[in-house]
N, C-alpha and C. Protein backbone atom coordinates (compact mmCIF):
# COMPACT_ATOMS: atom_id res chain seq x y z
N UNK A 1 29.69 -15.40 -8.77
CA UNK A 1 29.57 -15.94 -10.10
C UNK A 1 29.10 -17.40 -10.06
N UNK A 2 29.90 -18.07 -9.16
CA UNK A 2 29.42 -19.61 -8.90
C UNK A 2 27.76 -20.08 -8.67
N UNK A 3 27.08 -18.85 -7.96
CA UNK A 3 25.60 -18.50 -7.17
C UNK A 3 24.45 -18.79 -8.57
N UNK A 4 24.56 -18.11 -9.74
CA UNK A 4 24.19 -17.38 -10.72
C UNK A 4 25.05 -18.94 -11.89
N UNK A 5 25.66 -19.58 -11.96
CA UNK A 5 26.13 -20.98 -12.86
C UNK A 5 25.09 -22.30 -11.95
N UNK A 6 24.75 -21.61 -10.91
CA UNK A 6 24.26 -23.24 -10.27
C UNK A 6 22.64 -22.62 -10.27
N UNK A 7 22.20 -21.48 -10.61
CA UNK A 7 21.14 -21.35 -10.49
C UNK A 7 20.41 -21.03 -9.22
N UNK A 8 21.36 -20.59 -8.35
CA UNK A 8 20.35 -20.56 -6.92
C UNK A 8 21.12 -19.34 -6.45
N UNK A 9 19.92 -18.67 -5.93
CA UNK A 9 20.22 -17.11 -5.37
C UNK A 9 19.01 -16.69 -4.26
N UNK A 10 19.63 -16.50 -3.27
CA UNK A 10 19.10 -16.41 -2.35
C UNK A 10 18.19 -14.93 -1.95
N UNK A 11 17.14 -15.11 -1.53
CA UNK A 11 15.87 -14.00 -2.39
C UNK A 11 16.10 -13.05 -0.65
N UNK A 12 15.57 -14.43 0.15
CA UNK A 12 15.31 -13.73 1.85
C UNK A 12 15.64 -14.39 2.82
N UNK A 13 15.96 -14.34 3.93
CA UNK A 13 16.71 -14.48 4.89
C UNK A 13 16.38 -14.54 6.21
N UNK A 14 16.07 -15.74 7.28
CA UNK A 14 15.37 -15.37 8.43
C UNK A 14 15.99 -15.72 9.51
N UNK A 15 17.38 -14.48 9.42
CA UNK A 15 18.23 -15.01 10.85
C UNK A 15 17.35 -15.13 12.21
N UNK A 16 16.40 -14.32 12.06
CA UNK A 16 16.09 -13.99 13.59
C UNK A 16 15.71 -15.68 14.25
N UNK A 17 15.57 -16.59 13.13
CA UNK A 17 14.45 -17.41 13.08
C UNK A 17 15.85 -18.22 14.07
N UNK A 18 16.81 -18.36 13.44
CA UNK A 18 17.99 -19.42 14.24
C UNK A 18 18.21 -18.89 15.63
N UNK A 19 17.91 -17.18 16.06
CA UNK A 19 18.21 -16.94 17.39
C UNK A 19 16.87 -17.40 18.57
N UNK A 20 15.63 -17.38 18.02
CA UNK A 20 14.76 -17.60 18.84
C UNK A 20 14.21 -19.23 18.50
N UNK A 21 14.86 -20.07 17.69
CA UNK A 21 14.79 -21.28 17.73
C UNK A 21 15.32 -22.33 17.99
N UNK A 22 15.46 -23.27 18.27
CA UNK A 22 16.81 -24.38 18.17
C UNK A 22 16.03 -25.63 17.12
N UNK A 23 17.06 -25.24 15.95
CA UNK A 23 17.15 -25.72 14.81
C UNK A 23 17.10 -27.29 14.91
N UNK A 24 15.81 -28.51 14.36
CA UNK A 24 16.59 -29.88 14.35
C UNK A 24 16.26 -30.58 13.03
N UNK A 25 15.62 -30.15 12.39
CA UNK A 25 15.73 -30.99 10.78
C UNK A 25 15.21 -29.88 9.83
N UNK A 26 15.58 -29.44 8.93
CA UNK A 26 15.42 -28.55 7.94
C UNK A 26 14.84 -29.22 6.57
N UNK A 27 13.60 -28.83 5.76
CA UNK A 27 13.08 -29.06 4.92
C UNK A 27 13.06 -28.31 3.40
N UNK A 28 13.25 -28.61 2.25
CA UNK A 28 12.97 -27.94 1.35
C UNK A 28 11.68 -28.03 0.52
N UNK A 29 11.37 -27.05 0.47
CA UNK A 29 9.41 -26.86 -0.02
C UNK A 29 9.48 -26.21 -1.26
N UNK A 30 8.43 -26.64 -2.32
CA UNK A 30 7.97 -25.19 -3.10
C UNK A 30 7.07 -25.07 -2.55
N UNK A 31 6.71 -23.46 -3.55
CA UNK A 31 5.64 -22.76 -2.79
C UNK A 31 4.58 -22.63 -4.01
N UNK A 32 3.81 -22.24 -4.03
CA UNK A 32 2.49 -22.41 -4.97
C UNK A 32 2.15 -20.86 -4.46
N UNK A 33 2.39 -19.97 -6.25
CA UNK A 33 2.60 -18.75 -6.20
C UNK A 33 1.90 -18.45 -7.52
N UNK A 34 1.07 -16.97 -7.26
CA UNK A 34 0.52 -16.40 -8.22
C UNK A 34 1.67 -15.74 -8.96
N UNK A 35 1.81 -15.05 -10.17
CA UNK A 35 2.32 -14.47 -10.97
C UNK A 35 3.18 -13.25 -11.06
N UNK A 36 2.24 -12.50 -10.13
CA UNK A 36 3.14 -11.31 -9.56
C UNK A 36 3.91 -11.38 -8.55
N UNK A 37 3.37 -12.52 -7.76
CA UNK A 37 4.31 -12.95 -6.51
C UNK A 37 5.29 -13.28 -7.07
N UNK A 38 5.57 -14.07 -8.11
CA UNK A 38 6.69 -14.48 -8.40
C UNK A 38 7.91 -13.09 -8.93
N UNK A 39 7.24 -12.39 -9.60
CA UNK A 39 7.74 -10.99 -10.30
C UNK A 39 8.10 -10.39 -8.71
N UNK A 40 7.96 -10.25 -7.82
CA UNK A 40 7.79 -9.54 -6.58
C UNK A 40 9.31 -10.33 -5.83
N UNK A 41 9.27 -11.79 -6.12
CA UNK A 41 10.03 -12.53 -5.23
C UNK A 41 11.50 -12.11 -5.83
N UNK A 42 11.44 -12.05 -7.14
CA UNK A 42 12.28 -12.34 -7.78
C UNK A 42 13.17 -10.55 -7.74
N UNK A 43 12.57 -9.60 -7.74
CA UNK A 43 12.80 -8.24 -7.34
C UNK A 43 13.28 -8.37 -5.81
N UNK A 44 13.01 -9.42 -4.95
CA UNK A 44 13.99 -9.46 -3.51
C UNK A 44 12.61 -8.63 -2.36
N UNK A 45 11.68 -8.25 -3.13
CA UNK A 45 10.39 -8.00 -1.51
C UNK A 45 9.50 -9.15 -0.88
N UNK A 46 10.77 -9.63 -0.27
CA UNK A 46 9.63 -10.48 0.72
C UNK A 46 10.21 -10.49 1.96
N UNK A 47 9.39 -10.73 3.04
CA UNK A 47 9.64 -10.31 4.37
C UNK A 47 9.44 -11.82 5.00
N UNK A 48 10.45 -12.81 5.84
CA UNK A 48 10.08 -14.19 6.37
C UNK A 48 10.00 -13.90 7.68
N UNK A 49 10.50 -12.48 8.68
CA UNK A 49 10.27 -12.68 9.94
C UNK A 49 9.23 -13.02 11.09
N UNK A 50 7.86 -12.72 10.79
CA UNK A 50 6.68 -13.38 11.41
C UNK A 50 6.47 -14.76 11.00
N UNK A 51 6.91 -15.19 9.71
CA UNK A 51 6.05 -16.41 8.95
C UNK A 51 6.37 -17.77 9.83
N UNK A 52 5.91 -18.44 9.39
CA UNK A 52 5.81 -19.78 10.36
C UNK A 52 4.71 -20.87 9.20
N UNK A 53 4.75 -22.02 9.66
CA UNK A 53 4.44 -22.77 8.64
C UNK A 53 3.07 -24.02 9.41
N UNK A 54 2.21 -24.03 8.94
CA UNK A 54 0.91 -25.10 9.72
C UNK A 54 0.39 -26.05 8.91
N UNK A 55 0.23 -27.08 9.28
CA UNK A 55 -0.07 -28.74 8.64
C UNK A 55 -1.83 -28.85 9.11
N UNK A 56 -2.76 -28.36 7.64
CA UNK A 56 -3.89 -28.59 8.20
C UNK A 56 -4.69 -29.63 6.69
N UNK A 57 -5.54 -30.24 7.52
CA UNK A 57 -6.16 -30.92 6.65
C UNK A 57 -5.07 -32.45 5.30
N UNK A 58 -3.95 -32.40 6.29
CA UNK A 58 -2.80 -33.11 5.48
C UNK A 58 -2.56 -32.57 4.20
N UNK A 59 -2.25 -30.77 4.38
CA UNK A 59 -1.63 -30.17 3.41
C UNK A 59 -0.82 -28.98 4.10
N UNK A 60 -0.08 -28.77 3.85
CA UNK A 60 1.57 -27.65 4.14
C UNK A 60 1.06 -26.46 3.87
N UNK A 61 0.63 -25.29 5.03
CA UNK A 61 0.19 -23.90 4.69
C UNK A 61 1.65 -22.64 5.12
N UNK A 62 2.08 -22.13 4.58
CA UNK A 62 2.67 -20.83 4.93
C UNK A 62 2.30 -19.62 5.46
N UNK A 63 1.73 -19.55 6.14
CA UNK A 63 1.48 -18.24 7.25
C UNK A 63 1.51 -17.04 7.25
N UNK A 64 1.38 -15.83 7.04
CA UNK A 64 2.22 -14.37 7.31
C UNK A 64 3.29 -13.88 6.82
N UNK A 65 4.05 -14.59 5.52
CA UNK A 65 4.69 -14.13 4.98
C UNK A 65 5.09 -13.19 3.80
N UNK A 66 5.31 -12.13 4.05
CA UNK A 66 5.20 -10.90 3.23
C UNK A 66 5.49 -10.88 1.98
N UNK A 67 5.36 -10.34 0.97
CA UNK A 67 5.37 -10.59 -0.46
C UNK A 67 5.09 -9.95 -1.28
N UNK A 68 5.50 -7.95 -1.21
CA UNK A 68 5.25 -6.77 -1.45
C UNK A 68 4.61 -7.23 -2.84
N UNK A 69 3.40 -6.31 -3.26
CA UNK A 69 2.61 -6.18 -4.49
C UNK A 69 3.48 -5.67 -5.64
N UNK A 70 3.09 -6.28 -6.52
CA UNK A 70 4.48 -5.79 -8.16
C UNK A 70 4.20 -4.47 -8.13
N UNK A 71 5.20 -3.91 -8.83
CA UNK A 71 4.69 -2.15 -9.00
C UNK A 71 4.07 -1.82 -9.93
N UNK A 72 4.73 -2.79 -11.46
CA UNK A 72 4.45 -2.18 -12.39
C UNK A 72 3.00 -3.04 -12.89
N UNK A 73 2.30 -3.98 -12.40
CA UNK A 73 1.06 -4.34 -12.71
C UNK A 73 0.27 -3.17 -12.05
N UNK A 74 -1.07 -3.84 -12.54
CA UNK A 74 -2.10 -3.04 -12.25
C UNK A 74 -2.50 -3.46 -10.73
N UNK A 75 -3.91 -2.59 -9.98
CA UNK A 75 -4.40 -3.95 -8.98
C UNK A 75 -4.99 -4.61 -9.14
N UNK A 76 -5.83 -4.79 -9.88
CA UNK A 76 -6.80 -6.06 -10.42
C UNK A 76 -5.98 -6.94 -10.77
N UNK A 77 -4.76 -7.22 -10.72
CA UNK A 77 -3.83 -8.44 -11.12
C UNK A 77 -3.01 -8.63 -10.05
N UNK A 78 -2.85 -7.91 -9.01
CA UNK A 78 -1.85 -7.99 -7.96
C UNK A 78 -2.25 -8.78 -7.28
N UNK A 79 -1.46 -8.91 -5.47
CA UNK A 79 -2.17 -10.41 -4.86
C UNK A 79 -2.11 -10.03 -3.62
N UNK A 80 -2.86 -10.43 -2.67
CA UNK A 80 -2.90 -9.84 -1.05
C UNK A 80 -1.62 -10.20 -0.90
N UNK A 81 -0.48 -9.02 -0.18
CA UNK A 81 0.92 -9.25 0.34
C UNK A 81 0.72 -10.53 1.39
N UNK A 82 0.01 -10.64 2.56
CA UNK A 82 -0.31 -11.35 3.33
C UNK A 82 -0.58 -12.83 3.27
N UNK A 83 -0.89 -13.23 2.04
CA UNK A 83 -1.89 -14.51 1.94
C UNK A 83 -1.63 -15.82 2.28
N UNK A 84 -2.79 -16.92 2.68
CA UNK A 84 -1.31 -17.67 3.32
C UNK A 84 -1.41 -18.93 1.75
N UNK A 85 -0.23 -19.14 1.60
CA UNK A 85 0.34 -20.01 0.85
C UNK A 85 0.47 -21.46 0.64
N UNK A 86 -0.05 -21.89 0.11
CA UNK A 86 0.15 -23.96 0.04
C UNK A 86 1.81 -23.71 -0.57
N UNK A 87 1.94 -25.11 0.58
CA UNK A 87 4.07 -25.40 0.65
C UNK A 87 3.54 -27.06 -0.04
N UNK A 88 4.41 -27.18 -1.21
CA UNK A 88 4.48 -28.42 -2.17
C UNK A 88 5.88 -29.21 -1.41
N UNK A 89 5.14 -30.04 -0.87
CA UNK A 89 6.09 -31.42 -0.14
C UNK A 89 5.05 -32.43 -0.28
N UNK A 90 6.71 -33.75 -0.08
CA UNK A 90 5.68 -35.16 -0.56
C UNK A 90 4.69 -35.51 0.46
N UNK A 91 3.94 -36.46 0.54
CA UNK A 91 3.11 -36.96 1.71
C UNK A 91 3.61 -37.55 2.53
N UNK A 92 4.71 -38.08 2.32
CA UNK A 92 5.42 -38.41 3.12
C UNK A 92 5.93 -38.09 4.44
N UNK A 93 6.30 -36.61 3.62
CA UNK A 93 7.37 -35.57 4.75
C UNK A 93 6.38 -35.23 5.47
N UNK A 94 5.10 -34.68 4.57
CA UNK A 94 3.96 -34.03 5.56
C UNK A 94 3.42 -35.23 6.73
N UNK A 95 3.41 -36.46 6.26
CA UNK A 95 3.14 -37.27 7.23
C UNK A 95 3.80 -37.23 8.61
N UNK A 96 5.16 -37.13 8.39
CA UNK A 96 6.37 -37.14 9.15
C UNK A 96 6.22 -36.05 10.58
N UNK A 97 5.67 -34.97 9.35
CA UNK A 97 5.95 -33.85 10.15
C UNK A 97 4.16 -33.77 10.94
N UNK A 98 3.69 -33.81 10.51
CA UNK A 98 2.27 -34.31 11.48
C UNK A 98 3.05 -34.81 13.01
N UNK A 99 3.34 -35.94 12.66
CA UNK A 99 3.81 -36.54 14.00
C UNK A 99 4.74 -35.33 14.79
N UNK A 100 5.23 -34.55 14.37
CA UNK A 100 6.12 -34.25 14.86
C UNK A 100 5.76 -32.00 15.51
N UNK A 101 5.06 -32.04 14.54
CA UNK A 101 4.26 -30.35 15.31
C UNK A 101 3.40 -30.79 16.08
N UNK A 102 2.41 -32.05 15.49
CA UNK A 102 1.78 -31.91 16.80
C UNK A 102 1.80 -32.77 18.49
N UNK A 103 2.69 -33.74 18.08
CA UNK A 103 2.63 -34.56 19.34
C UNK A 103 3.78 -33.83 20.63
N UNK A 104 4.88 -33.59 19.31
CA UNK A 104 6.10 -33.24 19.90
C UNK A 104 5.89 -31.73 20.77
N UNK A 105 4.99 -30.64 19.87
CA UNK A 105 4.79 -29.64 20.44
C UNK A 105 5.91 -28.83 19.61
N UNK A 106 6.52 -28.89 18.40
CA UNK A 106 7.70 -28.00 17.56
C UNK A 106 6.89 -27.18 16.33
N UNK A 107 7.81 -26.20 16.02
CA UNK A 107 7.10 -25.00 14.98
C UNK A 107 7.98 -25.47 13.90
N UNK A 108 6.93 -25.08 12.57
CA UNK A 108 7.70 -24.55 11.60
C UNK A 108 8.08 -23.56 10.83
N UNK A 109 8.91 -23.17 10.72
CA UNK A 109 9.59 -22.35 10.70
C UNK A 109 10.74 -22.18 9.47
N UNK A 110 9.93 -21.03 8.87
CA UNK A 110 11.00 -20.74 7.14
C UNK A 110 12.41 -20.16 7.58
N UNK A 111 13.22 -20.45 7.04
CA UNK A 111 14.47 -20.08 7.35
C UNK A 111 14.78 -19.05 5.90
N UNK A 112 15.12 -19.63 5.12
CA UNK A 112 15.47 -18.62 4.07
C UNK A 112 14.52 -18.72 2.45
N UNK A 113 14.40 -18.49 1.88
CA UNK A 113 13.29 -18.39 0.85
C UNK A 113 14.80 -17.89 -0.62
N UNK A 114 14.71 -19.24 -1.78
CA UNK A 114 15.45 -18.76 -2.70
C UNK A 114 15.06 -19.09 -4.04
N UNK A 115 15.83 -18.82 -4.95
CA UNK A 115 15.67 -19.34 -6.09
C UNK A 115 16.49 -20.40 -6.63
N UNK A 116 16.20 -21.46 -7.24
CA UNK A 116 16.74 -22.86 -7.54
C UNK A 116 16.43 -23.26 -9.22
N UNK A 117 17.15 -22.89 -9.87
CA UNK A 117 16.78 -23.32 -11.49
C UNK A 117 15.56 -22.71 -11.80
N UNK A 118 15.17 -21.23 -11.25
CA UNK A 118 14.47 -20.47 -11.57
C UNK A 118 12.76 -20.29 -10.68
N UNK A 119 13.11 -21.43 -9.95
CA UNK A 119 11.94 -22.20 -9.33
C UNK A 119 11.81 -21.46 -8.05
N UNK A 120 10.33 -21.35 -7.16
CA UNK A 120 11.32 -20.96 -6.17
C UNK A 120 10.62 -21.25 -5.39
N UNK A 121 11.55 -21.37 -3.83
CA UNK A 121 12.08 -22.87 -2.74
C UNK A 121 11.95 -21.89 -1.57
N UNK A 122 11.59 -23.41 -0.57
CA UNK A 122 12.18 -22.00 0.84
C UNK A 122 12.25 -23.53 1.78
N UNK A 123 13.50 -22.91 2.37
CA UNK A 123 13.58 -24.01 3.13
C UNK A 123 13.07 -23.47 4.96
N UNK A 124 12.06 -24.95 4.85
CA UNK A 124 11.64 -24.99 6.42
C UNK A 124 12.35 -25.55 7.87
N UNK A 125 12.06 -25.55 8.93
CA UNK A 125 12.98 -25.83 9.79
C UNK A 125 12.14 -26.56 11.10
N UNK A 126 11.91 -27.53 11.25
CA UNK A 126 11.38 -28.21 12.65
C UNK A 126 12.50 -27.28 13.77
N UNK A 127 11.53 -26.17 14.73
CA UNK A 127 12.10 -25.85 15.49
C UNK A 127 11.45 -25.71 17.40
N UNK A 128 12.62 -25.79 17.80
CA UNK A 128 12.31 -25.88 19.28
C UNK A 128 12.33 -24.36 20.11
N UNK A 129 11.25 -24.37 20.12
CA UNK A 129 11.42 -22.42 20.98
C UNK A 129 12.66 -22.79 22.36
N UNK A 130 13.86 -21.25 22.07
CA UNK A 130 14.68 -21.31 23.47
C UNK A 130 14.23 -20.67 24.28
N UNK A 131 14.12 -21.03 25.40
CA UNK A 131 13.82 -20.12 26.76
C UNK A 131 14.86 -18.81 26.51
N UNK A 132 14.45 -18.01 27.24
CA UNK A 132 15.45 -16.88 27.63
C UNK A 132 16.98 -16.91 27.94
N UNK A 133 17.28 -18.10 28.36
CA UNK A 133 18.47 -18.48 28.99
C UNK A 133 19.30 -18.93 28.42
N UNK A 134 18.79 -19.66 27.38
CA UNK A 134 19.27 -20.38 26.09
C UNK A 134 19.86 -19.30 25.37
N UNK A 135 18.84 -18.38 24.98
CA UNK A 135 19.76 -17.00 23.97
C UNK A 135 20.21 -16.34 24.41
N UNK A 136 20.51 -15.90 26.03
CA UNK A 136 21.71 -15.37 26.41
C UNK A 136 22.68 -15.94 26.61
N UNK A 137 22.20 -17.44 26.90
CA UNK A 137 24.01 -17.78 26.55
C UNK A 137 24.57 -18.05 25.05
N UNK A 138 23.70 -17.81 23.91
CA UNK A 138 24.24 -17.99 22.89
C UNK A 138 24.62 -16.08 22.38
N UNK A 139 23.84 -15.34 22.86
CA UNK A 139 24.53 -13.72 22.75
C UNK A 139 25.99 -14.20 23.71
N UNK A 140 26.20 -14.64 24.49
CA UNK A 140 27.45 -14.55 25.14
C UNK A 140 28.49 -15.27 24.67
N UNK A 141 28.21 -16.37 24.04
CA UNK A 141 29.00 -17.56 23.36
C UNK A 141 29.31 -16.66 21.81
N UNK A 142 28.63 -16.25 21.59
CA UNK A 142 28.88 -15.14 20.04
C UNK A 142 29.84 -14.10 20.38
N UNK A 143 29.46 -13.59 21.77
CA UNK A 143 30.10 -12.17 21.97
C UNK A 143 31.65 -13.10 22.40
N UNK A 144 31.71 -14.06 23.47
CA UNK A 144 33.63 -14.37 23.81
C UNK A 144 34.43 -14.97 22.30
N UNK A 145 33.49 -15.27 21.40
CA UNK A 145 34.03 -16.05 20.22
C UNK A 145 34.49 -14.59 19.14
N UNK A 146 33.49 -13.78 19.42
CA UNK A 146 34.65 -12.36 18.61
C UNK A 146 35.62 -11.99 19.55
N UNK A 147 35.49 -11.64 20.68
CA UNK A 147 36.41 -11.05 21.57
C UNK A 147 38.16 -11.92 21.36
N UNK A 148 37.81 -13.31 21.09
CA UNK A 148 39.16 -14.17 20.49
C UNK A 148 39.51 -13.93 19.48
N UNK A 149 38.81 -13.64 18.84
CA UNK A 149 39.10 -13.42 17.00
C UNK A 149 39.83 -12.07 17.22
N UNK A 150 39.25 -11.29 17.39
CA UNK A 150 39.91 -10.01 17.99
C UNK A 150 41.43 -9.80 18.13
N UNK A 151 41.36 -10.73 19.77
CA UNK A 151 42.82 -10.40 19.75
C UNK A 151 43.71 -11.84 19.05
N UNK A 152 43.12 -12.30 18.66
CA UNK A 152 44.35 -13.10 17.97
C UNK A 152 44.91 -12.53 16.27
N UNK A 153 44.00 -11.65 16.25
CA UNK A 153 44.05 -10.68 14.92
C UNK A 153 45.41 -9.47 15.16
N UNK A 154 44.97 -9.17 16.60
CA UNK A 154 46.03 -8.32 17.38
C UNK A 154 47.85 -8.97 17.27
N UNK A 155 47.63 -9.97 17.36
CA UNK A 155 48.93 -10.93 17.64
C UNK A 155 49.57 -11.67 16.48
């Protein structure tokens, strides 16, 4: 009830994005959306697991992120699911982040995609790819942290 009084409801979701990344500054973007996309977003079909985010020409593009076609329009009004998207941030941030995909060598990376006073947001993520080693010890650090919960549930 609280979700739905503050206006923000969360559309999509990109856990996979926190297991194969290491998370260090998170951004909030709009997105610059045709009509049905929005009708589409707002019905909950969108897909963030491939998407990723690129700084060209000192403007914020969105990548591969899915965005099923409305049903009940026609196709002459619908919009390529695929397309890539201009992300609305200040010049600032984009400045920021220049320095920082390309010198540093970090991705960006959508984490979750929502709605905010009807508007709708997706927050990005400056991220560091983990080696292999990194996410097995965080599958293992996940797996002894239930195994406690467990039995202290027992006791």
């Amino acid at each position: 009830m609280s979700e739905k009084s503050d206006g923000f409801k969360i559309v999509s979701d990109n856990r996979q994005a926190r297991f194969l990344y290491e998370i260090l500054e998170t951004y909030e973007a709009g997105i610059e959306l045709k009509g049905t996309e929005v009708k589409s977003i707002r019905a909950g079909k969108v897909n963030l697991r491939d998407a990723y985010g690129l700084i060209r020409n000192g403007e914020a593009w969105l990548i591969n992120v899915h965005i099923s076609p409305h049903e009940s329009s026609g196709e002459y009004f619908n919009h390529d699911p695929r397309r890539t998207r201009k992300l609305l941030l200040h010049k600032q941030q984009i400045r920021k982040l220049i320095g920082k995909v390309e010198q540093e060598g970090l991705t960006l990376v959508p984490l979750k995609m929502y709605l905010k006073r009807g508007l709708v947001k997706i927050d990005l993520a400056l991220g560091k790819g983990k080696k292999l080693h990194d996410k097995r010890e965080d599958t293992k650090r996940r797996d002894d942290k239930r195994e406690i919960e467990r039995a202290m549930k027992r006791y």
